[in-house]
N, C-alpha and C. Protein backbone atom coordinates (compact mmCIF):
# COMPACT_ATOMS: atom_id res chain seq x y z
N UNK A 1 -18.01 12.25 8.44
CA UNK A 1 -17.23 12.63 7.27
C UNK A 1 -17.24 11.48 6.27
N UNK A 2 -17.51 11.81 5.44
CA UNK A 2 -17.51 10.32 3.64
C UNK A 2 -16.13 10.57 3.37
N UNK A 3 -15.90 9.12 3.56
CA UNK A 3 -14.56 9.07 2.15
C UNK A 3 -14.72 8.69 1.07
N UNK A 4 -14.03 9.60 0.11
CA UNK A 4 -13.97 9.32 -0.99
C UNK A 4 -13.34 8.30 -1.58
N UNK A 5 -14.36 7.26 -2.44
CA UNK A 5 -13.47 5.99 -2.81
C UNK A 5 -13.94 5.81 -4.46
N UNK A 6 -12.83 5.56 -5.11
CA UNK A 6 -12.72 5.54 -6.76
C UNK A 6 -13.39 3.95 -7.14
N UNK A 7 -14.73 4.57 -7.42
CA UNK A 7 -15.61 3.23 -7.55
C UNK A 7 -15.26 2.36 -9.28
N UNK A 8 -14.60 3.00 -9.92
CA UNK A 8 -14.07 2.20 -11.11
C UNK A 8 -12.98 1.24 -10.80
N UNK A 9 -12.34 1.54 -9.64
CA UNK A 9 -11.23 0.54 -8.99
C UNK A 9 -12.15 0.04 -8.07
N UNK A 10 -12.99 0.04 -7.38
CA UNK A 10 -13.37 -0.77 -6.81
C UNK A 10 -14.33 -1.53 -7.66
N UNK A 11 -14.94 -1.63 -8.47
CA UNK A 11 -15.54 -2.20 -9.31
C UNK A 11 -14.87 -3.06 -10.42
N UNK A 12 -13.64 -3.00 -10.57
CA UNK A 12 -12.52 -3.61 -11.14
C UNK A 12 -12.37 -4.53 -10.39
N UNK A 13 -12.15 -4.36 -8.96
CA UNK A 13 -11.35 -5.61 -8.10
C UNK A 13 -12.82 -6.34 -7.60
N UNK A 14 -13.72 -6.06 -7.48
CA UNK A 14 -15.40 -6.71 -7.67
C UNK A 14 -14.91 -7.61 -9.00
N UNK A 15 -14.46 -7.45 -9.77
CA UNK A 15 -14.91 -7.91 -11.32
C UNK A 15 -14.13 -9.17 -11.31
N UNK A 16 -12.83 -8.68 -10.73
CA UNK A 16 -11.86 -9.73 -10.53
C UNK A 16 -11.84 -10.72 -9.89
N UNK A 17 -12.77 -10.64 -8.47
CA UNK A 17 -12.66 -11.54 -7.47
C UNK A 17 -13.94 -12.36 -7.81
N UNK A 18 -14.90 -12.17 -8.64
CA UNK A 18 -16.54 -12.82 -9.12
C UNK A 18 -15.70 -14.13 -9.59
N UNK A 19 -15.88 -14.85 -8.68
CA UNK A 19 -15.30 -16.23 -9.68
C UNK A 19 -14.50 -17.17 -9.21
N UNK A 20 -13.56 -16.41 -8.74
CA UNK A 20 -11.91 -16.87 -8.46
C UNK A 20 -12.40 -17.56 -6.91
N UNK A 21 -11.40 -18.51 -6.70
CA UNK A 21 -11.15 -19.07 -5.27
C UNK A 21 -9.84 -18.59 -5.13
N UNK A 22 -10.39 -17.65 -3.97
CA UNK A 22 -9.01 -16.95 -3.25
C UNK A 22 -9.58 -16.11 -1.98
N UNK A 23 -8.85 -15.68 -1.58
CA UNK A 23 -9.20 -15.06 -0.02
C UNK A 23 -9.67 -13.62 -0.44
N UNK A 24 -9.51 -13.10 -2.21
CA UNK A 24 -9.56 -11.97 -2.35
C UNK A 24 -10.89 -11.67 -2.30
N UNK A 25 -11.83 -13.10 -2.42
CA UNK A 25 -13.53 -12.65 -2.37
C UNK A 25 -13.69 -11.85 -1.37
N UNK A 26 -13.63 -12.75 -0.06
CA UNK A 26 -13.80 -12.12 1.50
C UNK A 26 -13.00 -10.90 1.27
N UNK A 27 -12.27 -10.19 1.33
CA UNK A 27 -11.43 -9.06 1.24
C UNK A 27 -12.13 -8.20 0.29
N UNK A 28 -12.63 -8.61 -1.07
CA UNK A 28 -13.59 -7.81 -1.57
C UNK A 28 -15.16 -7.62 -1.14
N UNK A 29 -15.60 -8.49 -0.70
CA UNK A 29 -17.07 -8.49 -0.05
C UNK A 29 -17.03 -7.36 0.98
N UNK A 30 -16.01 -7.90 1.83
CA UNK A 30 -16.03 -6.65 3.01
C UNK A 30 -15.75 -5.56 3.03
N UNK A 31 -14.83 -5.03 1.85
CA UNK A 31 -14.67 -3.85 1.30
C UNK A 31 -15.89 -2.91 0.86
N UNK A 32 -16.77 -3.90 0.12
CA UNK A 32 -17.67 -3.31 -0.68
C UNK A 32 -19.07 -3.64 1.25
N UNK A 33 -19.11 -4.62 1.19
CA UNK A 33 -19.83 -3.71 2.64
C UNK A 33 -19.44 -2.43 3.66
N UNK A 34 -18.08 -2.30 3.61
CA UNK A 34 -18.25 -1.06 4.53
C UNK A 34 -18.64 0.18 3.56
N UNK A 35 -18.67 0.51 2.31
CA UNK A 35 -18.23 0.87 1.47
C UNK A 35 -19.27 1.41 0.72
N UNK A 36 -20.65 0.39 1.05
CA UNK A 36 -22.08 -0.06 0.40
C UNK A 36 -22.23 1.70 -0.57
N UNK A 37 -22.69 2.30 0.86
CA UNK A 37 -23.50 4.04 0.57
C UNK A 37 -22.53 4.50 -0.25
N UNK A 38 -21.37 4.14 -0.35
CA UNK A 38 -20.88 5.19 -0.95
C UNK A 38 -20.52 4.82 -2.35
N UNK A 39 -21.47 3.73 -2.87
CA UNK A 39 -21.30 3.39 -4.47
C UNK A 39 -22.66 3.91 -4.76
N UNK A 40 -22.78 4.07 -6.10
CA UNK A 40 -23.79 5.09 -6.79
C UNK A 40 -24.72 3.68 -6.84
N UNK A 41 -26.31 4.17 -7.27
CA UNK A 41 -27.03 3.27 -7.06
C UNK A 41 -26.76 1.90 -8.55
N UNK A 42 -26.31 2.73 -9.31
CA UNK A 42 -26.01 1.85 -10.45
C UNK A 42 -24.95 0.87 -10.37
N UNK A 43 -24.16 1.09 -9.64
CA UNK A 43 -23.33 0.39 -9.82
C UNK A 43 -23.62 -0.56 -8.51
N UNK A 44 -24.34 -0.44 -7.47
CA UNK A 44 -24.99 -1.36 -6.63
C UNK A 44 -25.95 -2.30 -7.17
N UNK A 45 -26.12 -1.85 -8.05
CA UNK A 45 -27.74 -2.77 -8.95
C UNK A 45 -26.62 -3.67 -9.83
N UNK A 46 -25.59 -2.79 -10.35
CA UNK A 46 -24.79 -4.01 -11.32
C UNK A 46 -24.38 -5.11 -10.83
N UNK A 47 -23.48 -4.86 -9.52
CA UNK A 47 -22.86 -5.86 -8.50
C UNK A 47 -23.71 -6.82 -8.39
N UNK A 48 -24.90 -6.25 -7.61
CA UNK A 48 -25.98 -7.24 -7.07
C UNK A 48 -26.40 -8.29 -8.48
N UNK A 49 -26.43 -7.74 -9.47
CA UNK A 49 -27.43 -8.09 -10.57
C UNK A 49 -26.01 -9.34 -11.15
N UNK A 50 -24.44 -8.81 -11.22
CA UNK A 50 -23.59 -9.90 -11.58
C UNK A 50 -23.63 -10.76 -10.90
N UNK A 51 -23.56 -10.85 -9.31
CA UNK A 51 -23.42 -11.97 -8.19
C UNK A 51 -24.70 -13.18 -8.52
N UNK A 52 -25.63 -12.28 -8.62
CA UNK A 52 -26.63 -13.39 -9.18
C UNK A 52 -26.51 -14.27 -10.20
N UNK A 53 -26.15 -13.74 -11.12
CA UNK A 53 -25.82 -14.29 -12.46
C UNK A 53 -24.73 -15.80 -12.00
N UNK A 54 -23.89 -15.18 -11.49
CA UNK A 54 -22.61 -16.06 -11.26
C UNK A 54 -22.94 -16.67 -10.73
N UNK A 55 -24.15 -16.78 -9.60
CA UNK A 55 -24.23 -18.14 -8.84
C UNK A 55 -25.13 -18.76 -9.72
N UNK A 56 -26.52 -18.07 -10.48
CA UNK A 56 -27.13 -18.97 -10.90
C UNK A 56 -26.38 -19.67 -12.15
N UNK A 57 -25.39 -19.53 -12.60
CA UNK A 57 -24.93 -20.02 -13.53
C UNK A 57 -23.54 -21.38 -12.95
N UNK A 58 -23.26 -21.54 -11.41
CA UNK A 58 -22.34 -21.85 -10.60
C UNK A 58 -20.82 -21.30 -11.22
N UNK A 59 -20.62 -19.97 -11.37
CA UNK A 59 -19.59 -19.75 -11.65
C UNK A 59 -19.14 -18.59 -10.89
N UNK A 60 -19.45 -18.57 -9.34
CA UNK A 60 -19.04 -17.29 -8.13
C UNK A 60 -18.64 -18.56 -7.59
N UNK A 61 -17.93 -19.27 -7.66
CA UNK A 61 -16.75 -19.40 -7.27
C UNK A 61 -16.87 -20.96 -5.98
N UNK A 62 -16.41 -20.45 -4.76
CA UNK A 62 -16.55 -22.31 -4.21
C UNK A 62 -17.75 -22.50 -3.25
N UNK A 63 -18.18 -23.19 -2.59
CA UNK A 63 -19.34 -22.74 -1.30
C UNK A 63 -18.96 -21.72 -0.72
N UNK A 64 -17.82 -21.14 0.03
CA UNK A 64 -17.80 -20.86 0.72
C UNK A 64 -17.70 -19.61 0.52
N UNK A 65 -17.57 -18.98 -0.84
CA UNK A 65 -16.81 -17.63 -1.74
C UNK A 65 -18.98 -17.71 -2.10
N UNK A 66 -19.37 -18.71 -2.70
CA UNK A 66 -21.19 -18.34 -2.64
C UNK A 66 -21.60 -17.09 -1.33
N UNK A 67 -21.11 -18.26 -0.30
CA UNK A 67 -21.98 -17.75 1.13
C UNK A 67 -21.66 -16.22 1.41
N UNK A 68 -19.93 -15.73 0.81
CA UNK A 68 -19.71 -14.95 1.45
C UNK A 68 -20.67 -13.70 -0.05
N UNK A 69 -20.51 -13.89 -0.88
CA UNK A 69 -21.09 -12.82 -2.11
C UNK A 69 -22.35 -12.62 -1.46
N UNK A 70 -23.45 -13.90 -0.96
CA UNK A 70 -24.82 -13.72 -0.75
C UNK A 70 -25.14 -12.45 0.19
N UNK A 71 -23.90 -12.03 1.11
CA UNK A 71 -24.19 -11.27 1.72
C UNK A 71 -24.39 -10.00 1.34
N UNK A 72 -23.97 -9.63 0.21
CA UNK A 72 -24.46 -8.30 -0.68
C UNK A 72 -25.69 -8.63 -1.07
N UNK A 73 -26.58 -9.82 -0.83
CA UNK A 73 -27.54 -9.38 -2.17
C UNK A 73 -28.71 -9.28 -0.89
């Protein structure tokens, strides 16, 4: 059975946590991994395509908030 999950709120709290040092990365990373299939492909390409950005620019946040984003890409 799919659950239905409101990918403009989850893509909001993605938006929010790109950056920040807080525990909300991990809490968002793992969200959005269990979560993966059930975002449209566009908005998987956006995620992936911001996380990049943010590290190559060092602004995703501390080592340890890096290691955990890399795991989406």
């Amino acid at each position: 059975m799919s659950k239905e999950i409101n990918q403009n709120i989850v893509f909001y709290a993605f938006r929010y946590a790109l950056g920040r040092r807080t525990y909300a990365v991990s809490d968002v990373v793992d969200y959005l991994k269990e979560n993966w299939e059930e975002l449209d492909n566009q908005t998987q390409v956006q995620i992936r395509n911001e996380i990049g950005k943010a590290i190559d620019r060092e602004q995703a946040g501390s080592h340890c908030d890096i290691k955990k984003w890399r795991e989406l890409l």
